[in-house]
PDB file of N, CA and C in Angstrom:
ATOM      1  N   UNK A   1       0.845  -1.170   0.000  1.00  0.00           N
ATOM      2  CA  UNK A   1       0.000   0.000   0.000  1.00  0.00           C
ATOM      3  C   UNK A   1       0.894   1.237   0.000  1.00  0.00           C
ATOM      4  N   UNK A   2       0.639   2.199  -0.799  1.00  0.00           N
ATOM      5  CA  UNK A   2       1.207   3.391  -0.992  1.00  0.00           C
ATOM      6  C   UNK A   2       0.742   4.368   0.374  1.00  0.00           C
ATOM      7  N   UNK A   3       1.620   4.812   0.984  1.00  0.00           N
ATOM      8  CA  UNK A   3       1.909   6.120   1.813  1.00  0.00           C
ATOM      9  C   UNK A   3       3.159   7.264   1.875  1.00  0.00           C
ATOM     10  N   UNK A   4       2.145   8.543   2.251  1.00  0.00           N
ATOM     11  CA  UNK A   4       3.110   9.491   2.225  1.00  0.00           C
ATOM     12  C   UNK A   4       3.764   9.435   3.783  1.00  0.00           C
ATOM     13  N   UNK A   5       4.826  10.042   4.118  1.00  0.00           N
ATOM     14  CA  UNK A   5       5.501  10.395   5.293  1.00  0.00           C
ATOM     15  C   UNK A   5       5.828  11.766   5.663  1.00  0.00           C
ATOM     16  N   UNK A   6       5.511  12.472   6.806  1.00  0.00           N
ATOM     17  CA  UNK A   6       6.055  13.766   6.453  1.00  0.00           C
ATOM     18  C   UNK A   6       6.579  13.541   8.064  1.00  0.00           C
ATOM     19  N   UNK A   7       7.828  14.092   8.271  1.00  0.00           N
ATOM     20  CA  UNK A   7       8.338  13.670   9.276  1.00  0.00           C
ATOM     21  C   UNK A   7       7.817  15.821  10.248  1.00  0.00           C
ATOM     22  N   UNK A   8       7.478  15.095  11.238  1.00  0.00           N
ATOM     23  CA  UNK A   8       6.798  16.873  11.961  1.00  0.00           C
ATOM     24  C   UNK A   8       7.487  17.020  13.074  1.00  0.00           C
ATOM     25  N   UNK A   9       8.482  16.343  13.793  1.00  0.00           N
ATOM     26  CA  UNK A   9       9.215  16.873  14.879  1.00  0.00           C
ATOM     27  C   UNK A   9      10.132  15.550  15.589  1.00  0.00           C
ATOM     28  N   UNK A  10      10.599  15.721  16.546  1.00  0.00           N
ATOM     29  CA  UNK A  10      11.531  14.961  17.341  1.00  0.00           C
ATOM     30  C   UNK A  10      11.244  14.959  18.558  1.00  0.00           C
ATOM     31  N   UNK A  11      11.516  13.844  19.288  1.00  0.00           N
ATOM     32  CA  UNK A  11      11.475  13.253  20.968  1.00  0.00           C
ATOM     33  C   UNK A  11      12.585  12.767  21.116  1.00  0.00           C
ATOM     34  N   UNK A  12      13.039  12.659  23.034  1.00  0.00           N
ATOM     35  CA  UNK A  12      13.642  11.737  22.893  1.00  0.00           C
ATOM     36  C   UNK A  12      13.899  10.397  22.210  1.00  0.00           C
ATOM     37  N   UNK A  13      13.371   9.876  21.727  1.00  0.00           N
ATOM     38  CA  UNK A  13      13.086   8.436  21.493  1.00  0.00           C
ATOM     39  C   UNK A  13      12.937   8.456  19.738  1.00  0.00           C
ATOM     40  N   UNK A  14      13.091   9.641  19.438  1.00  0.00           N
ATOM     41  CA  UNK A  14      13.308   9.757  17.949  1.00  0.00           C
ATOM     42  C   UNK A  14      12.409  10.813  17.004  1.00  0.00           C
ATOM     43  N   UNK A  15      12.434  10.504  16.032  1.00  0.00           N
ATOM     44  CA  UNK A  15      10.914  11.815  14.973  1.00  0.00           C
ATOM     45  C   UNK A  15      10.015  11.416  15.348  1.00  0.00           C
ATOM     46  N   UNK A  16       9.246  12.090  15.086  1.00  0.00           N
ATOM     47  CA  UNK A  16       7.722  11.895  15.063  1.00  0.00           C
ATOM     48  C   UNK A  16       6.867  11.754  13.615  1.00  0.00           C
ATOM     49  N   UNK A  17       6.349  11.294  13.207  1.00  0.00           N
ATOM     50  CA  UNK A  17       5.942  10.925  11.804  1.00  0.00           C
ATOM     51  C   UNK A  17       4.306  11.084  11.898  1.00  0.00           C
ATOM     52  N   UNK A  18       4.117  11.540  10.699  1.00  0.00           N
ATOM     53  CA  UNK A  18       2.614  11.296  10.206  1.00  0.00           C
ATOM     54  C   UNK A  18       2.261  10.144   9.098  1.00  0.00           C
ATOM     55  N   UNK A  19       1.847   9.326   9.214  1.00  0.00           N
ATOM     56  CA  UNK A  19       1.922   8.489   7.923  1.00  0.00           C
ATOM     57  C   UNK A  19       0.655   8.813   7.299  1.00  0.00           C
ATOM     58  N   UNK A  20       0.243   9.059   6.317  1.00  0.00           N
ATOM     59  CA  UNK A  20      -0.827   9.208   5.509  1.00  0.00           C
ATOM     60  C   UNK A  20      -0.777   8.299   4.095  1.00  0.00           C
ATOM     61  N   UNK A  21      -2.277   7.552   4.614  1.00  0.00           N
ATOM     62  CA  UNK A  21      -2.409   6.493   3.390  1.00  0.00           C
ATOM     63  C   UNK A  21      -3.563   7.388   2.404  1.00  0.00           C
ATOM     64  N   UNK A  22      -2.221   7.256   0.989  1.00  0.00           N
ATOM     65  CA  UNK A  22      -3.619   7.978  -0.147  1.00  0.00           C
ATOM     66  C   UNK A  22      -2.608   9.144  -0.120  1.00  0.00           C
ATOM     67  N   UNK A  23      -3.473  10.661  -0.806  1.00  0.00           N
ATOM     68  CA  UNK A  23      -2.835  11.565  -1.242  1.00  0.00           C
ATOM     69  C   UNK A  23      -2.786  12.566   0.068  1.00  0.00           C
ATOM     70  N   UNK A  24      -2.213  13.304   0.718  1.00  0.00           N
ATOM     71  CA  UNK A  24      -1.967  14.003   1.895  1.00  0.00           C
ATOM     72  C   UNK A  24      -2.267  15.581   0.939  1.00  0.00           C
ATOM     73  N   UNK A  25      -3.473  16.059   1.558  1.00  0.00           N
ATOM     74  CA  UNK A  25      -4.051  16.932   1.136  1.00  0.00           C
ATOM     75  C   UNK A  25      -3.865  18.303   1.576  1.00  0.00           C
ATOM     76  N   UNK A  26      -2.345  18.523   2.871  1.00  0.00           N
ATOM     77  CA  UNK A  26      -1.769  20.028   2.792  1.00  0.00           C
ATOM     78  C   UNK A  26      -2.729  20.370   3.800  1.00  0.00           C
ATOM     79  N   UNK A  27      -3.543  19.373   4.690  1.00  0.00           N
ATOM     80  CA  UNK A  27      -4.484  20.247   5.682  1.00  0.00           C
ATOM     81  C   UNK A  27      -4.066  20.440   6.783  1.00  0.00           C
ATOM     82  N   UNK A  28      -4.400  21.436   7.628  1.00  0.00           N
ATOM     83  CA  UNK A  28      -3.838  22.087   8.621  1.00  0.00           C
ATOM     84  C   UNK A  28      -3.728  20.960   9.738  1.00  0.00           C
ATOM     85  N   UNK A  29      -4.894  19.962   9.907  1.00  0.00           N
ATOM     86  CA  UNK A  29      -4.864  19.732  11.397  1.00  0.00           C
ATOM     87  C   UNK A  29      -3.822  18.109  11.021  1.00  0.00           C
ATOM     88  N   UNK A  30      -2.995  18.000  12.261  1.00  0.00           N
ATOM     89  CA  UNK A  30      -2.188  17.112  12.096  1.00  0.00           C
ATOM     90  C   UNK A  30      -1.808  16.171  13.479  1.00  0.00           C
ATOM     91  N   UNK A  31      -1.897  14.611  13.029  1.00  0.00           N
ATOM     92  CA  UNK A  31      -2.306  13.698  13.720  1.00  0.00           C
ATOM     93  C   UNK A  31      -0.439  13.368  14.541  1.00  0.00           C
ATOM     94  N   UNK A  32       0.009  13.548  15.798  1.00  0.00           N
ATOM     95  CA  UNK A  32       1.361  13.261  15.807  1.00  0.00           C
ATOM     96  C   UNK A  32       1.397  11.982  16.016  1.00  0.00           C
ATOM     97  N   UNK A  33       2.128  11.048  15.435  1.00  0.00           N
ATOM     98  CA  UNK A  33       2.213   9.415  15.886  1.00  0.00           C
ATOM     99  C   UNK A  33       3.596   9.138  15.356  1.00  0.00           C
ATOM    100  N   UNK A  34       3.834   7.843  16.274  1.00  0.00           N
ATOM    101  CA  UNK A  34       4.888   6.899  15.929  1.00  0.00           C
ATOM    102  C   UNK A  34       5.232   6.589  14.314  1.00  0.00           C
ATOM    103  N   UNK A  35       6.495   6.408  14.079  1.00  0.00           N
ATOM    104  CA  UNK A  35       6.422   5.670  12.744  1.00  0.00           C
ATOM    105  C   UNK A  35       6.769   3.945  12.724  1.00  0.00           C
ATOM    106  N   UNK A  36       7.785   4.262  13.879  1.00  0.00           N
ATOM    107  CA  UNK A  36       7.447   2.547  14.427  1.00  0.00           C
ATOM    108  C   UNK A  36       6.804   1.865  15.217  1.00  0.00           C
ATOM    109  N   UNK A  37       6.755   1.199  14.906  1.00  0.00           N
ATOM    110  CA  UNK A  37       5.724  -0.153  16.231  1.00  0.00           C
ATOM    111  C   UNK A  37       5.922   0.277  17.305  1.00  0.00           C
ATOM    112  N   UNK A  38       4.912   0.384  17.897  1.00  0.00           N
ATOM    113  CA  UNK A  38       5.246   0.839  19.469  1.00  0.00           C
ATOM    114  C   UNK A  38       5.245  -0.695  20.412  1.00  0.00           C
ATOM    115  N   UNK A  39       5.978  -1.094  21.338  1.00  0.00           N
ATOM    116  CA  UNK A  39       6.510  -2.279  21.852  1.00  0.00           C
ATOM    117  C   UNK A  39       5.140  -2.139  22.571  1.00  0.00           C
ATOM    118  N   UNK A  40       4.454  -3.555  22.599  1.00  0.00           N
ATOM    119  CA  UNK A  40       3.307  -3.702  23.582  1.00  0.00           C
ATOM    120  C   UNK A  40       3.685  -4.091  24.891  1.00  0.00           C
ATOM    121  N   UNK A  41       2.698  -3.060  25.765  1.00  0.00           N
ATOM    122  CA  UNK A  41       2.657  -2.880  27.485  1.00  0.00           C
ATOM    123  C   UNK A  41       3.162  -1.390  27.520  1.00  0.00           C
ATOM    124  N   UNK A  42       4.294  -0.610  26.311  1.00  0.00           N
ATOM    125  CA  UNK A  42       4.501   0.406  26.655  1.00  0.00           C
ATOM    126  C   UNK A  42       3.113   2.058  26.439  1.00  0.00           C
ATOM    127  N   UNK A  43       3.589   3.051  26.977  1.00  0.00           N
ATOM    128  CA  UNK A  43       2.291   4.361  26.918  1.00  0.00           C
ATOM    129  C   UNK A  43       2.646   4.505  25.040  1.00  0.00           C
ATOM    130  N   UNK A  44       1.430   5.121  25.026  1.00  0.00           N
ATOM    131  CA  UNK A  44       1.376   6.065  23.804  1.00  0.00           C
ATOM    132  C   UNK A  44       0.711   7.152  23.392  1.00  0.00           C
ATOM    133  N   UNK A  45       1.651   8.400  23.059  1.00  0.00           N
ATOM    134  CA  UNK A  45       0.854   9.954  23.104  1.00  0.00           C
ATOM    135  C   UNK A  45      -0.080   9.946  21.672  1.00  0.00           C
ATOM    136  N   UNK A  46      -0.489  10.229  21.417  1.00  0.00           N
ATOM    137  CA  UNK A  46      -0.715  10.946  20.064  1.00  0.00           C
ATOM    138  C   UNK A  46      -1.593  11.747  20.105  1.00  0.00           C
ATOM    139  N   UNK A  47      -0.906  12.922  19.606  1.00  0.00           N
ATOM    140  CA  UNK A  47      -1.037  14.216  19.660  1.00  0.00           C
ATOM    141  C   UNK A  47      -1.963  14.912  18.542  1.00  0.00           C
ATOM    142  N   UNK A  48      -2.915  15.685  18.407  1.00  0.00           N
ATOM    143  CA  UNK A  48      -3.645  16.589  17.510  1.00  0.00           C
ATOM    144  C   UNK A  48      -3.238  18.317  17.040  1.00  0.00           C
ATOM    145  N   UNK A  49      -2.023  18.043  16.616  1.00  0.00           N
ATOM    146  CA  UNK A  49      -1.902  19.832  16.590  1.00  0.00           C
ATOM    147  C   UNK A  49      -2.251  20.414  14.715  1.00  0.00           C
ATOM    148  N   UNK A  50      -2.100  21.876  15.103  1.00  0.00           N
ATOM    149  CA  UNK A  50      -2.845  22.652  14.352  1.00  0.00           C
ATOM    150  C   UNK A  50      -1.562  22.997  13.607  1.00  0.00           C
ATOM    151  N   UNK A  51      -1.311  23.207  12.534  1.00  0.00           N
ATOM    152  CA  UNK A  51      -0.366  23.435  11.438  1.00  0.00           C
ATOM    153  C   UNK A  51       0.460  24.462  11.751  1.00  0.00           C
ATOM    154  N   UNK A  52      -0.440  25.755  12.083  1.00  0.00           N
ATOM    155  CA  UNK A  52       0.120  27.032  12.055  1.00  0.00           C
ATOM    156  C   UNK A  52      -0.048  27.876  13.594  1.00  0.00           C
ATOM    157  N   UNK A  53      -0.016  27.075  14.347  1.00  0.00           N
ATOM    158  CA  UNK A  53      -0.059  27.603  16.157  1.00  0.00           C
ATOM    159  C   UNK A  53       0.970  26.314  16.736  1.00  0.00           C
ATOM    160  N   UNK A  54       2.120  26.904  17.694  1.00  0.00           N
ATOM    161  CA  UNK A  54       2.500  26.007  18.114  1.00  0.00           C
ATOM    162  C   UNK A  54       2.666  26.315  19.833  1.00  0.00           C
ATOM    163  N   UNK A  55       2.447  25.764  20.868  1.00  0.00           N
ATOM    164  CA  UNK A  55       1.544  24.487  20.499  1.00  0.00           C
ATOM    165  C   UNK A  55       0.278  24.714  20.609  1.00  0.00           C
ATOM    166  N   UNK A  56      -0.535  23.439  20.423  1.00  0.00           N
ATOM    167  CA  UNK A  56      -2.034  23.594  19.599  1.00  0.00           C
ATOM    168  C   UNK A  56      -2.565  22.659  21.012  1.00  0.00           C
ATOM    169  N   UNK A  57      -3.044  23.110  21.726  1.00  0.00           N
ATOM    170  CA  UNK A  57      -3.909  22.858  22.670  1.00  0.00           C
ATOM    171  C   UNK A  57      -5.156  22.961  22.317  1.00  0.00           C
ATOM    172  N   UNK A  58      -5.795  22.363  21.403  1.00  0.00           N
ATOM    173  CA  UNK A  58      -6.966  22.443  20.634  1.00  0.00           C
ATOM    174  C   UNK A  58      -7.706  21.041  20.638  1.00  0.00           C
ATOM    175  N   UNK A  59      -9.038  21.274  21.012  1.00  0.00           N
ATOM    176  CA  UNK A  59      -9.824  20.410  21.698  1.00  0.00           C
ATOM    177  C   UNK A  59      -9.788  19.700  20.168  1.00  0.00           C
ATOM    178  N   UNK A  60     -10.204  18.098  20.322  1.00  0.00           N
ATOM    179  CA  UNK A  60     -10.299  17.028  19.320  1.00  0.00           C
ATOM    180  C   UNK A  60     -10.835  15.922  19.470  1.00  0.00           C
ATOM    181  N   UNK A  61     -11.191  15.474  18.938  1.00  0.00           N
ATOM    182  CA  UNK A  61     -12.125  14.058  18.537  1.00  0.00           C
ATOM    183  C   UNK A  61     -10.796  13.377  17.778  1.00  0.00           C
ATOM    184  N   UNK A  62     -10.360  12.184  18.764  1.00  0.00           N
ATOM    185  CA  UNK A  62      -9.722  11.410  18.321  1.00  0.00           C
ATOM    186  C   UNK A  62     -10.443  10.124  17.798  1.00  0.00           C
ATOM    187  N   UNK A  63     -10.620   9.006  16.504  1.00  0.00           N
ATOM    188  CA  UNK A  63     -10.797   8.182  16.335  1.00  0.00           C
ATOM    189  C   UNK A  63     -10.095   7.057  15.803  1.00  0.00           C
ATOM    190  N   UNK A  64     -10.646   5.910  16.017  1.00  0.00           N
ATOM    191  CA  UNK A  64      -9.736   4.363  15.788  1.00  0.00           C
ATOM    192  C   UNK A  64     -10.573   3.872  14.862  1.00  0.00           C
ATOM    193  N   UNK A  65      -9.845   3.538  13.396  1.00  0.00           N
ATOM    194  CA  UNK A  65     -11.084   2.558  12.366  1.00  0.00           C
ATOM    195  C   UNK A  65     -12.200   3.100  12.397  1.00  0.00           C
ATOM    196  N   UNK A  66     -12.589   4.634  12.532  1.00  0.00           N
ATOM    197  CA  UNK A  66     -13.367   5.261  12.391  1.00  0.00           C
ATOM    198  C   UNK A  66     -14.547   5.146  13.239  1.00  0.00           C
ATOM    199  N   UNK A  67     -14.114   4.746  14.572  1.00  0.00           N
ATOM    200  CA  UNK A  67     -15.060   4.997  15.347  1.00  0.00           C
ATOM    201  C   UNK A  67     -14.620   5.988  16.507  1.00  0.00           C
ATOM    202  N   UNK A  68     -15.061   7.067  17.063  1.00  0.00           N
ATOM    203  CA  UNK A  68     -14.650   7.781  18.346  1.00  0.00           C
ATOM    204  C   UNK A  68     -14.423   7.322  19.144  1.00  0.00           C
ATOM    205  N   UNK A  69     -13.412   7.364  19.696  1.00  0.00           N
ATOM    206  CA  UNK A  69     -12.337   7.132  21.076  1.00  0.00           C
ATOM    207  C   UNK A  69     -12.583   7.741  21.882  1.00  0.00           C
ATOM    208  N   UNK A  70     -12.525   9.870  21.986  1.00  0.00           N
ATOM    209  CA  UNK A  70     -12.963  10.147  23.306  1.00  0.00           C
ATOM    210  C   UNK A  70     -12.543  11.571  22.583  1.00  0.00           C
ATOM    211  N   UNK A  71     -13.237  12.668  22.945  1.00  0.00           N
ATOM    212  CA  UNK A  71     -12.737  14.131  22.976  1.00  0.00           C
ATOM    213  C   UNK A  71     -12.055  14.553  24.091  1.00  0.00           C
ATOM    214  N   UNK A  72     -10.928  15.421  23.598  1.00  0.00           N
ATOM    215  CA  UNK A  72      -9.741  16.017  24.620  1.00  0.00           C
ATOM    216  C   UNK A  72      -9.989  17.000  24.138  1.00  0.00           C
ATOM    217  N   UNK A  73      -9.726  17.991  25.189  1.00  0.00           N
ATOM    218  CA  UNK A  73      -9.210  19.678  25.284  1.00  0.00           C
ATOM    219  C   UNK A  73      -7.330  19.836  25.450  1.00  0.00           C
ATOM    220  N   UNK A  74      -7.132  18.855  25.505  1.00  0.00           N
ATOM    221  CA  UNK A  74      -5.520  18.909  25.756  1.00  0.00           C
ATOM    222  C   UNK A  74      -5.177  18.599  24.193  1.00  0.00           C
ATOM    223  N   UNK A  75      -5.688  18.236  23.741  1.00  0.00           N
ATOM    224  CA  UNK A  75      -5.209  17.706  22.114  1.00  0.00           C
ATOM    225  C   UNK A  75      -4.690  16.604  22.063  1.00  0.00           C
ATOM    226  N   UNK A  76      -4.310  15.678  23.327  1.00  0.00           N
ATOM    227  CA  UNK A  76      -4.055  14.464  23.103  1.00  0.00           C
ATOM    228  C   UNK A  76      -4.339  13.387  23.587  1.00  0.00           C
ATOM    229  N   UNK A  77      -4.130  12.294  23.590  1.00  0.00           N
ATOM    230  CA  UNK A  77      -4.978  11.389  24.130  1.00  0.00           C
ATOM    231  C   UNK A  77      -3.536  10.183  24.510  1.00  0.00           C
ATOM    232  N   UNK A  78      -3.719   9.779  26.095  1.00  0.00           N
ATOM    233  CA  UNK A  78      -2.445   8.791  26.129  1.00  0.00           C
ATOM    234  C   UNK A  78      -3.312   7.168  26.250  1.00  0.00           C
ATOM    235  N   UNK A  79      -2.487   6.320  25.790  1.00  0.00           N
ATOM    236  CA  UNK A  79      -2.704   5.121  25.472  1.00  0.00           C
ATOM    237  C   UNK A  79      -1.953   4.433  26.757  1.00  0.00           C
ATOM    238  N   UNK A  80      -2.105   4.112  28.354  1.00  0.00           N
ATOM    239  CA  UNK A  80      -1.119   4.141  29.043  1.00  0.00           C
ATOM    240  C   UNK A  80      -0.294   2.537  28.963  1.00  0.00           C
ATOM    241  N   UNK A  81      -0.763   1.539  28.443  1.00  0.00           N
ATOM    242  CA  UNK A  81      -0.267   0.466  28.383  1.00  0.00           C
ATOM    243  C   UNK A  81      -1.419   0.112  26.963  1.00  0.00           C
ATOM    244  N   UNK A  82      -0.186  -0.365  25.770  1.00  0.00           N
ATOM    245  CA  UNK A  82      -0.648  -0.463  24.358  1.00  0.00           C
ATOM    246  C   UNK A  82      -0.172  -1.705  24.563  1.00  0.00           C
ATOM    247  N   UNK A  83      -1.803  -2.394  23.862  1.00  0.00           N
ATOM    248  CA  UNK A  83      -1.640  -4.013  23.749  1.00  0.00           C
ATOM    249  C   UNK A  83      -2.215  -4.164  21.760  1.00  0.00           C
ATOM    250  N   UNK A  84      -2.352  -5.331  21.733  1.00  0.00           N
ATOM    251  CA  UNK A  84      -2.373  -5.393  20.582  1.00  0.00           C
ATOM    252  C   UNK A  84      -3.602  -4.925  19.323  1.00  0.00           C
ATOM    253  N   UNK A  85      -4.586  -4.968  20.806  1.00  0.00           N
ATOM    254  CA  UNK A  85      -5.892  -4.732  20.236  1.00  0.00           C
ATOM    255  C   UNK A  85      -6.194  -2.987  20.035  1.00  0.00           C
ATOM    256  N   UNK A  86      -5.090  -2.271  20.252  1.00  0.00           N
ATOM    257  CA  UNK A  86      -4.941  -0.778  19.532  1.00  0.00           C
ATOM    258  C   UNK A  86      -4.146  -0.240  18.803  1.00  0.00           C
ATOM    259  N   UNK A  87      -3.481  -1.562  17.831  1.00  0.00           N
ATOM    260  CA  UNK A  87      -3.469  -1.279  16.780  1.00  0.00           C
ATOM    261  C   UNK A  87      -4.337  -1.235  15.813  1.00  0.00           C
ATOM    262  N   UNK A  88      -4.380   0.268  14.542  1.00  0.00           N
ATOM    263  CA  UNK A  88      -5.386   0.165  13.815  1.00  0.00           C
ATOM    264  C   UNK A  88      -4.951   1.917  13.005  1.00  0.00           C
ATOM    265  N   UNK A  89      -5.912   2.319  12.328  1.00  0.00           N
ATOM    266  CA  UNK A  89      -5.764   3.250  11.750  1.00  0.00           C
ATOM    267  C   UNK A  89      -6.709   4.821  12.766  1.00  0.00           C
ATOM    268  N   UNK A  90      -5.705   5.940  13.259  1.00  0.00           N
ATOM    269  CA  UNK A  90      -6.036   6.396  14.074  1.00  0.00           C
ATOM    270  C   UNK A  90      -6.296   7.835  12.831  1.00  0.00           C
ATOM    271  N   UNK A  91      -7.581   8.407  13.601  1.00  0.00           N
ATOM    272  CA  UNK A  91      -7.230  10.065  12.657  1.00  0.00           C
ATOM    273  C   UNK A  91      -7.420  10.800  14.497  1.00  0.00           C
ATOM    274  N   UNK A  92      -7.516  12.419  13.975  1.00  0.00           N
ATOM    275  CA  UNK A  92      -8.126  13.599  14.745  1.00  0.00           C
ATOM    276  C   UNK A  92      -9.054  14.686  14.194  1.00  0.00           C
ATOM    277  N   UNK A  93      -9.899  15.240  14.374  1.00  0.00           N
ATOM    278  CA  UNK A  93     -11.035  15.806  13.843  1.00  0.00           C
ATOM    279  C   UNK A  93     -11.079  17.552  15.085  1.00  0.00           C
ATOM    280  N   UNK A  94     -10.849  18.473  14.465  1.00  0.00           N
ATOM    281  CA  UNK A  94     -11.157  19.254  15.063  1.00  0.00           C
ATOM    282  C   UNK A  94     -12.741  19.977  14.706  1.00  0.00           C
ATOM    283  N   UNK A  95     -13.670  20.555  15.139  1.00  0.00           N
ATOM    284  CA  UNK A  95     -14.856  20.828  14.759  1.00  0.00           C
ATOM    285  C   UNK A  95     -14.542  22.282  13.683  1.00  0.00           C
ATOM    286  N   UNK A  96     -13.929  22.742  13.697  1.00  0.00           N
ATOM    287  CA  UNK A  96     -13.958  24.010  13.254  1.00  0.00           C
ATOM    288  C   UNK A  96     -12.616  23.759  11.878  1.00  0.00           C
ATOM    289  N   UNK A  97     -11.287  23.166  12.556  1.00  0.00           N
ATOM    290  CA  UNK A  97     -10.025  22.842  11.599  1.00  0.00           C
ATOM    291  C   UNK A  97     -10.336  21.747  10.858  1.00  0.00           C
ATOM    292  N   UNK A  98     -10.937  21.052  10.484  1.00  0.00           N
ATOM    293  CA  UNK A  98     -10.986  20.028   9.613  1.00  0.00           C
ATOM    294  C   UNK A  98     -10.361  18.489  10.576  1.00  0.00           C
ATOM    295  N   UNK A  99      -9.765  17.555   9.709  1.00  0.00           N
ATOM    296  CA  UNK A  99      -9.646  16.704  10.072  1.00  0.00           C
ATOM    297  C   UNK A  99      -8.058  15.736   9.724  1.00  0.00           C
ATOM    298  N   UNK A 100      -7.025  15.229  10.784  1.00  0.00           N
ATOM    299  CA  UNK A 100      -6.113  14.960   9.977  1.00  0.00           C
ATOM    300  C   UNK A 100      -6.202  13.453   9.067  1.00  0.00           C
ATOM    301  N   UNK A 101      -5.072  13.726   7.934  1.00  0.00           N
ATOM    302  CA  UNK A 101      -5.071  11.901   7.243  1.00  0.00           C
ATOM    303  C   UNK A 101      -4.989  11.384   8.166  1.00  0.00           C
ATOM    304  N   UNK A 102      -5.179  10.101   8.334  1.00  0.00           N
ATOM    305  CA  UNK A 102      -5.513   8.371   8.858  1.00  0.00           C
ATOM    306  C   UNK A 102      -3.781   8.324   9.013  1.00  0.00           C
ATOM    307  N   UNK A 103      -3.149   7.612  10.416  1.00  0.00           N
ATOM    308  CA  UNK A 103      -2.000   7.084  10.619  1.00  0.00           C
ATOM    309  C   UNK A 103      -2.697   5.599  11.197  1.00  0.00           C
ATOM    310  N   UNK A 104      -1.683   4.833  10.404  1.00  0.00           N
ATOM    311  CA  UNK A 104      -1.399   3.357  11.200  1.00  0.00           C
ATOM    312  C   UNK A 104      -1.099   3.347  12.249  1.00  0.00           C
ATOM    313  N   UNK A 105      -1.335   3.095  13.182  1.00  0.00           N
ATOM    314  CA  UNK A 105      -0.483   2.731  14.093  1.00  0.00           C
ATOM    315  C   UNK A 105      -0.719   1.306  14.667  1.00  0.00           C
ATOM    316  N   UNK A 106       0.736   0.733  14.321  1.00  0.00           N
ATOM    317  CA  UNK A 106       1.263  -0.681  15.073  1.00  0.00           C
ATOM    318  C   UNK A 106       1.881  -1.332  16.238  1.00  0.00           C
ATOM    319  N   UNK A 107       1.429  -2.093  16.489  1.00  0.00           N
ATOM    320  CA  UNK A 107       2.140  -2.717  18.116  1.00  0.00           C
ATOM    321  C   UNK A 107       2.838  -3.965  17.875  1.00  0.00           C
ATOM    322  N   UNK A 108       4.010  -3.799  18.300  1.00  0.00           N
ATOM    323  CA  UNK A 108       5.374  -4.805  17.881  1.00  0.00           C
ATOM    324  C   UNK A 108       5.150  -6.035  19.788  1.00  0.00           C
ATOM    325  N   UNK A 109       4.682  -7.248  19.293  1.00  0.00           N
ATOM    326  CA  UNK A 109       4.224  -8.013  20.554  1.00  0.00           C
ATOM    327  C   UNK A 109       5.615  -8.141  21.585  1.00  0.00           C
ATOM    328  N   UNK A 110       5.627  -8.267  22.179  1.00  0.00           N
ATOM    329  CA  UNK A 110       6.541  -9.096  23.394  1.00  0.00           C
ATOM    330  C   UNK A 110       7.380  -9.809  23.387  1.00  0.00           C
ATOM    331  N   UNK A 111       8.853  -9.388  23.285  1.00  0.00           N
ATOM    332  CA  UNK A 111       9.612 -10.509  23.175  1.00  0.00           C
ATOM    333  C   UNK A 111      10.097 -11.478  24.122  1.00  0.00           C
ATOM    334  N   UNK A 112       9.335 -11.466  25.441  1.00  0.00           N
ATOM    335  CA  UNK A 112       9.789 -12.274  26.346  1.00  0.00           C
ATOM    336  C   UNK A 112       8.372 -13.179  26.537  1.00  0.00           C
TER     337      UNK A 112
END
C-alpha cells in the first residue's frame, strides 16, 4: 500500500511521523504518531496539533477505524499500556479545523 511520510518533529526516542495512506491533502490539522511499532505494554501519546499555532492545545475528537475514542481539550490522548488490540488506523477531527489523514499505528508483541 502506498503512503506518504512527512516527518513533523523529534522526541527523545526519535521523529515523530505522520503516515498518511492515499494523497496528503496540505491540511492544517495534524495527527502526531509513531512511525514505528510501538513495543506492547509500553504508553502512547498521540497528539492533535494545528499546522500554524504552536503548540495547539486544541480540543479534538480522536478516532480508531473510524469509530470515536474520546474528545480532549488537551489535544491528546495517552494510550497508558498499548496491547495489541490498539493497533489500527487512528485520525483527529477538530470541529472548526478540519480533520487529519488516517496514521497506522502498530504494536510490535513481546519478546519475552
Amino acid at each position: 500500500m502506498l503512503h506518504d511520510q512527512l516527518s513533523i518533529g523529534k522526541t527523545a526516542l526519535g521523529p515523530i511521523w505522520c503516515i498518511s495512506f492515499g494523497l496528503f491533502d496540505g491540511g492544517t490539522v495534524i495527527l502526531e504518531s509513531p512511525v514505528h511499532p510501538v513495543p506492547e505494554g509500553d504508553p502512547l501519546t498521540l497528539r492533535c496539533s494545528y499546522r500554524y499555532t504552536k503548540p495547539s492545545n486544541l480540543t479534538a475528537e480522536f478516532y480508531k477505524d473510524g469509530s470515536l475514542l474520546q474528545t480532549q481539550t488537551t489535544g491528546e490522548i495517552i494510550i497508558r499500556t498499548v496491547s495489541k488490540s490498539d493497533e489500527g488506523l487512528y485520525h483527529c477531527k477538530h470541529p472548526e479545523r478540519g480533520e487529519s489523514p488516517q496514521s497506522w499505528i502498530s504494536v510490535r508483541g513481546s519478546m519475552f
